[in-house]
PDB file of N, CA and C in Angstrom:
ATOM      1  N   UNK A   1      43.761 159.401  53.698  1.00  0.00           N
ATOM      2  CA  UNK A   1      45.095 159.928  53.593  1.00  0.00           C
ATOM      3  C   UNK A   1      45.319 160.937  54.703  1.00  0.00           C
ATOM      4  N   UNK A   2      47.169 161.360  55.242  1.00  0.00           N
ATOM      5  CA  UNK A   2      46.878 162.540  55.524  1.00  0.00           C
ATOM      6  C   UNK A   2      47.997 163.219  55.561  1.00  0.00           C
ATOM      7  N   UNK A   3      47.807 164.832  55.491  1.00  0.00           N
ATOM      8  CA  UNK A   3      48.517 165.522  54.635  1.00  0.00           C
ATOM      9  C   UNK A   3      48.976 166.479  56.089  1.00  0.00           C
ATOM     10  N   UNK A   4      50.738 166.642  56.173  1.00  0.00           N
ATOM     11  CA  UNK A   4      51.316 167.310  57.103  1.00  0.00           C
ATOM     12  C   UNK A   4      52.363 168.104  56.217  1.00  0.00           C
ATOM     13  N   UNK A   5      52.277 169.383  57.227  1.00  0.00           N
ATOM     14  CA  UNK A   5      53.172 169.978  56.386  1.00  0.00           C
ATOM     15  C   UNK A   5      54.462 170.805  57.636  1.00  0.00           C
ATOM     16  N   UNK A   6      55.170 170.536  57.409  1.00  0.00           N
ATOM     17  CA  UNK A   6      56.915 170.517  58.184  1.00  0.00           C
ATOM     18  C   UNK A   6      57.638 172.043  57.698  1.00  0.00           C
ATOM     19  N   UNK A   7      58.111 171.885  58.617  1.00  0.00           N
ATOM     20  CA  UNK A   7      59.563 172.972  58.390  1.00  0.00           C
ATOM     21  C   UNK A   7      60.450 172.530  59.164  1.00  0.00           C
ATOM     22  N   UNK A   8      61.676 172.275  58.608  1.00  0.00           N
ATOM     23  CA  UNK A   8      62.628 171.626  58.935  1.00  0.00           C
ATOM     24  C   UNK A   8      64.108 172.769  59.068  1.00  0.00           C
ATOM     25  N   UNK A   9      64.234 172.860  60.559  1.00  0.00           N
ATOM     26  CA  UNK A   9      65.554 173.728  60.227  1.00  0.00           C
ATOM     27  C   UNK A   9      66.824 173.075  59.260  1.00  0.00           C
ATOM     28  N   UNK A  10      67.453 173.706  59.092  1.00  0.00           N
ATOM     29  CA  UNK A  10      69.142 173.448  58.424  1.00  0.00           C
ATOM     30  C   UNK A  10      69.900 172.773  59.099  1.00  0.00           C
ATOM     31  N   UNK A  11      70.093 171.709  58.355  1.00  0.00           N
ATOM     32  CA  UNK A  11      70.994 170.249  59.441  1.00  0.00           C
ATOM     33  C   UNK A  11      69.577 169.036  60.007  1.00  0.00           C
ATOM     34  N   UNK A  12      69.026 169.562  60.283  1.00  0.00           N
ATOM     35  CA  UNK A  12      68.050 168.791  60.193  1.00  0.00           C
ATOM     36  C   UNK A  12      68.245 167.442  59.944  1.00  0.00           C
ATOM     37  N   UNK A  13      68.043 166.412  61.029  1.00  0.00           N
ATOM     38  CA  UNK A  13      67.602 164.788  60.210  1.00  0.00           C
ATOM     39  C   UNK A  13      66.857 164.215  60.904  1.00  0.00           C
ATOM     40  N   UNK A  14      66.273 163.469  59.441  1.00  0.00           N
ATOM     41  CA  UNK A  14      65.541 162.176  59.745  1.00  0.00           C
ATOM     42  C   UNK A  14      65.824 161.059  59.614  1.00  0.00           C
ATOM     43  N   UNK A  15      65.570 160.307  60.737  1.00  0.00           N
ATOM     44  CA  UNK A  15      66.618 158.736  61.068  1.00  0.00           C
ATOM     45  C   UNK A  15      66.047 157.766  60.013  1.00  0.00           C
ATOM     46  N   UNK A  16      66.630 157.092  59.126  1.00  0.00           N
ATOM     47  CA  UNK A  16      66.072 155.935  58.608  1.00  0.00           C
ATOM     48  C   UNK A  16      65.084 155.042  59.243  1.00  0.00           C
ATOM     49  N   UNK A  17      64.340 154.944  58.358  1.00  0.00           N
ATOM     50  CA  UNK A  17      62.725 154.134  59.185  1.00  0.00           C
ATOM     51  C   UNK A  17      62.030 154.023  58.045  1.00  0.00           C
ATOM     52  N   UNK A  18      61.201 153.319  58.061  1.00  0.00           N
ATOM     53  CA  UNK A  18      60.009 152.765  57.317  1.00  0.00           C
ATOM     54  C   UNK A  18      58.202 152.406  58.117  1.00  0.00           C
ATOM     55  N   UNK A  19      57.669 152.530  57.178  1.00  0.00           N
ATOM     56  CA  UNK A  19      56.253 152.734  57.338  1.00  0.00           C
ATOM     57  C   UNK A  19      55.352 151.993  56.328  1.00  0.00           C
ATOM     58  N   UNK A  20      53.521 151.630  56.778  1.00  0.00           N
ATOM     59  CA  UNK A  20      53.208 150.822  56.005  1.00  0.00           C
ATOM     60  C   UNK A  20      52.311 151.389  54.923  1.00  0.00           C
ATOM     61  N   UNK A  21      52.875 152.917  54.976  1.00  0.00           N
ATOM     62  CA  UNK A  21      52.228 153.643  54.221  1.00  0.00           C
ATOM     63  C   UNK A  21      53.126 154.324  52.820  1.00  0.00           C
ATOM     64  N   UNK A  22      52.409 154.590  51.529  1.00  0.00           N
ATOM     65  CA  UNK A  22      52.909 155.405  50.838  1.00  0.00           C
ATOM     66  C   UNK A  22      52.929 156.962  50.984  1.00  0.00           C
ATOM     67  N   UNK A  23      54.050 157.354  50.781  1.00  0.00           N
ATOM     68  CA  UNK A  23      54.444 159.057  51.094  1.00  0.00           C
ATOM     69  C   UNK A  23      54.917 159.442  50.117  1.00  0.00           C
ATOM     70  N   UNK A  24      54.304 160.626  49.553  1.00  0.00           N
ATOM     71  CA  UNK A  24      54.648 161.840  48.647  1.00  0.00           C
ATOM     72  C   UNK A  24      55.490 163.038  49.561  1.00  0.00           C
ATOM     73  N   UNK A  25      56.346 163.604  48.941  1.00  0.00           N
ATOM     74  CA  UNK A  25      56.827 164.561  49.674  1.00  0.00           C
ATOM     75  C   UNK A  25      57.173 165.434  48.594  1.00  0.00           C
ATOM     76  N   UNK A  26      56.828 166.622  48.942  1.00  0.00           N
ATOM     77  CA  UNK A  26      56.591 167.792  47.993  1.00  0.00           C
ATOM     78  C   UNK A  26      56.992 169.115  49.019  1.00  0.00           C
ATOM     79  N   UNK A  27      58.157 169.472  47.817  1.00  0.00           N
ATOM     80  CA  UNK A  27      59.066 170.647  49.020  1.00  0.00           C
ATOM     81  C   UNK A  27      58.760 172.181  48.438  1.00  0.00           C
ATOM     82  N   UNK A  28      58.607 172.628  49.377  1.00  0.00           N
ATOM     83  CA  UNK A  28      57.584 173.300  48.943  1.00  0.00           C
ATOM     84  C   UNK A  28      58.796 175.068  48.498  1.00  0.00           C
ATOM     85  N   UNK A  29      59.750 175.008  49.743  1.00  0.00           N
ATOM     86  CA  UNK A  29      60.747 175.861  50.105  1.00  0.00           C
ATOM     87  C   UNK A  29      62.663 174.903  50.476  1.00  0.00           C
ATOM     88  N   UNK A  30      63.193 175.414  50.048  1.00  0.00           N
ATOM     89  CA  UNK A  30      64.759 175.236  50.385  1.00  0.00           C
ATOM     90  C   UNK A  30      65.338 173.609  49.788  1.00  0.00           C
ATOM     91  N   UNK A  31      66.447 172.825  50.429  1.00  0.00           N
ATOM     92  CA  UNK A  31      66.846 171.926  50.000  1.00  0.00           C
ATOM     93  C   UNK A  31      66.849 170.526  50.875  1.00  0.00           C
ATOM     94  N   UNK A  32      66.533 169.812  50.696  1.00  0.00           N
ATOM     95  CA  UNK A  32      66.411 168.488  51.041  1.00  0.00           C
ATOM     96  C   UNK A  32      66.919 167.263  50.376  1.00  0.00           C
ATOM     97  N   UNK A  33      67.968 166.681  51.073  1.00  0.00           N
ATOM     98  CA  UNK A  33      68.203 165.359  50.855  1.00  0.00           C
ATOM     99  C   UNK A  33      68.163 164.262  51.354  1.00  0.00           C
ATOM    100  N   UNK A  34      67.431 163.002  50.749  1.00  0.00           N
ATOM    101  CA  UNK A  34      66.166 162.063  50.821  1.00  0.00           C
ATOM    102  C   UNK A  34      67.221 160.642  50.155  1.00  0.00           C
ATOM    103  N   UNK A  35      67.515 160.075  50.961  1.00  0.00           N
ATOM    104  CA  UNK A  35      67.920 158.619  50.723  1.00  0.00           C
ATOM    105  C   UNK A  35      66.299 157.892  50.767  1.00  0.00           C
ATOM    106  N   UNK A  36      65.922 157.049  49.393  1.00  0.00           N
ATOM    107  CA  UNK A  36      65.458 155.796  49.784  1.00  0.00           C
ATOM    108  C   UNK A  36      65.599 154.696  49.237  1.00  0.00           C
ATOM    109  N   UNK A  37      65.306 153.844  49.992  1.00  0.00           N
ATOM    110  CA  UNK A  37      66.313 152.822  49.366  1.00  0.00           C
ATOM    111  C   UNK A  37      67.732 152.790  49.095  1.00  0.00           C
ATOM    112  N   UNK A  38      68.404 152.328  48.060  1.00  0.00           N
ATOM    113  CA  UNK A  38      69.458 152.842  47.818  1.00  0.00           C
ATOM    114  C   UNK A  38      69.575 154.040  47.127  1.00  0.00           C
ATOM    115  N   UNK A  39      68.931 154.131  46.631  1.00  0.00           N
ATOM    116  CA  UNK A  39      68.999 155.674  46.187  1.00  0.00           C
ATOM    117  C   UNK A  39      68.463 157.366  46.533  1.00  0.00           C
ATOM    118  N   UNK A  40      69.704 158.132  46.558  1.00  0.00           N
ATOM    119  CA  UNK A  40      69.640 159.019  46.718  1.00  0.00           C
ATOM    120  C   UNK A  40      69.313 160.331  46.300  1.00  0.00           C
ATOM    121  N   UNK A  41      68.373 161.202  46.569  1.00  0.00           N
ATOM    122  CA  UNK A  41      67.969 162.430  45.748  1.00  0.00           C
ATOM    123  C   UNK A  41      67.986 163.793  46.469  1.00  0.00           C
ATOM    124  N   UNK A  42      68.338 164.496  45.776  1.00  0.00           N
ATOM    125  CA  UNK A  42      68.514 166.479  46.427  1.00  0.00           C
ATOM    126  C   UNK A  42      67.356 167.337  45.477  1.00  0.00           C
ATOM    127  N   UNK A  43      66.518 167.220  46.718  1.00  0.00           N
ATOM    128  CA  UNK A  43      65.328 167.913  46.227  1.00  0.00           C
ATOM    129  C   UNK A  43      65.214 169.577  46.869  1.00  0.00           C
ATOM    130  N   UNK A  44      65.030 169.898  45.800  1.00  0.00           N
ATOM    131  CA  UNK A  44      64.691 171.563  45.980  1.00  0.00           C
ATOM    132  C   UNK A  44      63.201 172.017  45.817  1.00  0.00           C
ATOM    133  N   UNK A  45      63.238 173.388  45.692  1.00  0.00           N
ATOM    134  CA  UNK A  45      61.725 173.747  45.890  1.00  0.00           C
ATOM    135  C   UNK A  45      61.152 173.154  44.327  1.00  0.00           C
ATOM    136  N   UNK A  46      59.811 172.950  44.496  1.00  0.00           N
ATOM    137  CA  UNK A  46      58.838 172.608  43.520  1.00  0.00           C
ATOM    138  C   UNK A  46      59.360 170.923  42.900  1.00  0.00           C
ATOM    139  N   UNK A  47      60.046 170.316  43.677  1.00  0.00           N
ATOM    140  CA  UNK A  47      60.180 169.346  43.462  1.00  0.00           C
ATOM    141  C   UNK A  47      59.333 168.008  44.469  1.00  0.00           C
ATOM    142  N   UNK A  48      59.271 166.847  43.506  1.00  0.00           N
ATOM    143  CA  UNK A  48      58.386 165.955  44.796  1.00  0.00           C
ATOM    144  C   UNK A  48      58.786 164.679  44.495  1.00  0.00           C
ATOM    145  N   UNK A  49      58.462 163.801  45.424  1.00  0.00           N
ATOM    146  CA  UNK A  49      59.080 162.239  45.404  1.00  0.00           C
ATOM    147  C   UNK A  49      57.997 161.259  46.050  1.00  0.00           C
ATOM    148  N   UNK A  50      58.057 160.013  45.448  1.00  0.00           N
ATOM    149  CA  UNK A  50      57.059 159.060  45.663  1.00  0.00           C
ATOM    150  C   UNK A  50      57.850 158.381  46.870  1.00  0.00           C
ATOM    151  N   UNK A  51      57.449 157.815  47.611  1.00  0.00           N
ATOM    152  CA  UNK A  51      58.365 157.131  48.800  1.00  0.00           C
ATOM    153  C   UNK A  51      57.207 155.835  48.629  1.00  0.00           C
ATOM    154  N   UNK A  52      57.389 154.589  48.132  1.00  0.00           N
ATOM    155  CA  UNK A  52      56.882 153.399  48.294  1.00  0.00           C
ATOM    156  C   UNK A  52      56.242 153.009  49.889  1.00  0.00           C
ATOM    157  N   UNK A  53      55.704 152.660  49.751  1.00  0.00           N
ATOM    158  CA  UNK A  53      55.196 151.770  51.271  1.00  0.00           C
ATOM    159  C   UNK A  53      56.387 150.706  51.922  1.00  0.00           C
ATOM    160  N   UNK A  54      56.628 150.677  53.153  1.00  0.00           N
ATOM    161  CA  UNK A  54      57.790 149.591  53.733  1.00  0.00           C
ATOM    162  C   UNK A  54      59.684 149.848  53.289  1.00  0.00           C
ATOM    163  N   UNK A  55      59.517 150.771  52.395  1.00  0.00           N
ATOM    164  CA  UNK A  55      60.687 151.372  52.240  1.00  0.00           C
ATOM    165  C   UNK A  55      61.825 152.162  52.760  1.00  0.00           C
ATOM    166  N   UNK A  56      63.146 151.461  53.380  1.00  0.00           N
ATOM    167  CA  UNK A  56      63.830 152.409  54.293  1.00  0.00           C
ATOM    168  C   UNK A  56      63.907 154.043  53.368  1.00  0.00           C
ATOM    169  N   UNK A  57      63.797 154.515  54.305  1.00  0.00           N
ATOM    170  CA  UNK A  57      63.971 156.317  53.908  1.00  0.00           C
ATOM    171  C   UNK A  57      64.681 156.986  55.040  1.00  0.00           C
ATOM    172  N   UNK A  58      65.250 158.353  54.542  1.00  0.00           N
ATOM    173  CA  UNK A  58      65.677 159.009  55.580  1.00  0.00           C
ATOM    174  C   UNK A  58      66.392 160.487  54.746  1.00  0.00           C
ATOM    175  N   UNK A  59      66.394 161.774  55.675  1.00  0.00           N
ATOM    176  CA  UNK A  59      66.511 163.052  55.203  1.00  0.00           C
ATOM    177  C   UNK A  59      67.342 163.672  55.845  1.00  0.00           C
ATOM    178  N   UNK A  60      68.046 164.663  54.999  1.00  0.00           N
ATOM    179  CA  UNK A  60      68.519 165.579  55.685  1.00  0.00           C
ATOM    180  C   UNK A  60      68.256 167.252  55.329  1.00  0.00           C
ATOM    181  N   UNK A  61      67.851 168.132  56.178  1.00  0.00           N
ATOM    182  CA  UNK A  61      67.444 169.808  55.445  1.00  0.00           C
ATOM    183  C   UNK A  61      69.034 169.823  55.275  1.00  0.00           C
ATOM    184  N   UNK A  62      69.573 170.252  54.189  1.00  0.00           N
ATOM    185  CA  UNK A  62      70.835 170.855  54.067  1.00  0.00           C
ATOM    186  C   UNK A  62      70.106 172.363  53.573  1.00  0.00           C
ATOM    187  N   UNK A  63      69.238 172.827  53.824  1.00  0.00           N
ATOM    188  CA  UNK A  63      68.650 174.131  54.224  1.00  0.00           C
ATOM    189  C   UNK A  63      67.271 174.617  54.804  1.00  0.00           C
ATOM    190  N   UNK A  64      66.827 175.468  55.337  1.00  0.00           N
ATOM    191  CA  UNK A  64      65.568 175.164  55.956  1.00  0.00           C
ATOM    192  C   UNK A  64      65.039 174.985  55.036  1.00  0.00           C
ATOM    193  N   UNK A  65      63.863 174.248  55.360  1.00  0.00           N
ATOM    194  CA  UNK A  65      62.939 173.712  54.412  1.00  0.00           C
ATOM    195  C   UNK A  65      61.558 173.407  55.016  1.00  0.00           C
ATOM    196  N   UNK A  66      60.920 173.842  54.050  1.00  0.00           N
ATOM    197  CA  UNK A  66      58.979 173.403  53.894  1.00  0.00           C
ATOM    198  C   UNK A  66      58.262 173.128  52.952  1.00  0.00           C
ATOM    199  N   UNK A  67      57.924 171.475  53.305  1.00  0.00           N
ATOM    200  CA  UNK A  67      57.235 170.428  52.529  1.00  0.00           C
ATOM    201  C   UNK A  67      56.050 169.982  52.861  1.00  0.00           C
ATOM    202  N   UNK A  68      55.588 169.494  52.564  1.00  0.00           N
ATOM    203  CA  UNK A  68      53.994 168.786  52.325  1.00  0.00           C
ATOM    204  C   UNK A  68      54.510 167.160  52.277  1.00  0.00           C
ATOM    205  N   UNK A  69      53.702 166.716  53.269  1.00  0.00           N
ATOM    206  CA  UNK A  69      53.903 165.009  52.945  1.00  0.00           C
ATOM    207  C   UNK A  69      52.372 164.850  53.166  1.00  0.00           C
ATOM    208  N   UNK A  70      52.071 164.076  52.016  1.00  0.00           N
ATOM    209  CA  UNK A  70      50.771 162.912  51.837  1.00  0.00           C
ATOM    210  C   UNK A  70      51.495 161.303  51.957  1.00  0.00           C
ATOM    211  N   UNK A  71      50.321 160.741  52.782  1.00  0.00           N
ATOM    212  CA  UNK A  71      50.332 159.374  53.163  1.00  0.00           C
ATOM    213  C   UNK A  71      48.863 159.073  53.148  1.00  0.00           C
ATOM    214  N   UNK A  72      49.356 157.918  52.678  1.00  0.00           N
ATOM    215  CA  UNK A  72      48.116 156.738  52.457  1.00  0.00           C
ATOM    216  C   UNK A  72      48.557 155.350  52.526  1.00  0.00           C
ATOM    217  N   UNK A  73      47.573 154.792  53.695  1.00  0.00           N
ATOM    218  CA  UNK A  73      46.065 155.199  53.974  1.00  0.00           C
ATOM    219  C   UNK A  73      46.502 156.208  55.407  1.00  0.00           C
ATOM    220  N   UNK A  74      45.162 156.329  56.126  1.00  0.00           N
ATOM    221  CA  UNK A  74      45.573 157.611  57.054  1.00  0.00           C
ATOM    222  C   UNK A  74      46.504 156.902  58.182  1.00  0.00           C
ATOM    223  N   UNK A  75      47.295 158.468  58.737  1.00  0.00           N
ATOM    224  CA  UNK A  75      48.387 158.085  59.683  1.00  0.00           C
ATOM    225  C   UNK A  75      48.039 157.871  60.851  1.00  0.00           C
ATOM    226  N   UNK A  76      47.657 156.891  61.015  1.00  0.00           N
ATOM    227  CA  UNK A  76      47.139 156.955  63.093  1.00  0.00           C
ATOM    228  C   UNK A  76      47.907 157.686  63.861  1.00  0.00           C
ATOM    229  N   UNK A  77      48.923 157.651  63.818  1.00  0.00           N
ATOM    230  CA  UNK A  77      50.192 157.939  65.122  1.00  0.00           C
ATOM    231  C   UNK A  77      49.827 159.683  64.764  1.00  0.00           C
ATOM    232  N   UNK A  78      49.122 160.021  63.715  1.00  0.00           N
ATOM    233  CA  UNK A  78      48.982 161.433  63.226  1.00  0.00           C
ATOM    234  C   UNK A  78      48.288 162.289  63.859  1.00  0.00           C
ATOM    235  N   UNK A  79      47.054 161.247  63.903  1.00  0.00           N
ATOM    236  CA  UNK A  79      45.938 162.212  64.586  1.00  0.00           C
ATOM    237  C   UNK A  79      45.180 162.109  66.011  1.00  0.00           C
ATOM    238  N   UNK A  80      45.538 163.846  65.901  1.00  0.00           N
ATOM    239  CA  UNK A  80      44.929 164.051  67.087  1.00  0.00           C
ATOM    240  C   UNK A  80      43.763 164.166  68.074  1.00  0.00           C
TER     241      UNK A  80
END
């Protein structure tokens, strides 16, 4: 697995994309909203979300924010 952890200014996005990995995302600070699939969620602090493997996803900080994402299996493009 592997485990990154972000801070995302306010306004913040992430472009829809998919991966062949499963992702947890666990916010650790502020607000985040997380399209996947069709459905949409506004996650705040101490909240977390399963993101399936191959699944379109995509985010926006509608405040700064700091999360924890786990993926599995490990992220190549990750490490350095």
């Amino acid at each position: 697995m592997t485990v990154a952890t972000w801070v995302l200014d306010a306004g913040s996005v992430i472009p829809e994309h998919r991966h062949p990995h499963e992702q947890i995302v666990n916010v650790l600070s502020g607000e985040f909203q997380m399209k996947v699939g069709t459905e949409t969620f506004n996650l705040v602090a101490g909240d977390g979300l399963v993101i399936p493997s191959d699944v379109l996803h995509s985010g926006i900080a509608t405040t700064e924010v700091r999360c924890i994402d786990v993926f599995t299996p490990v992220r190549e493009d990750y490490v350095i």
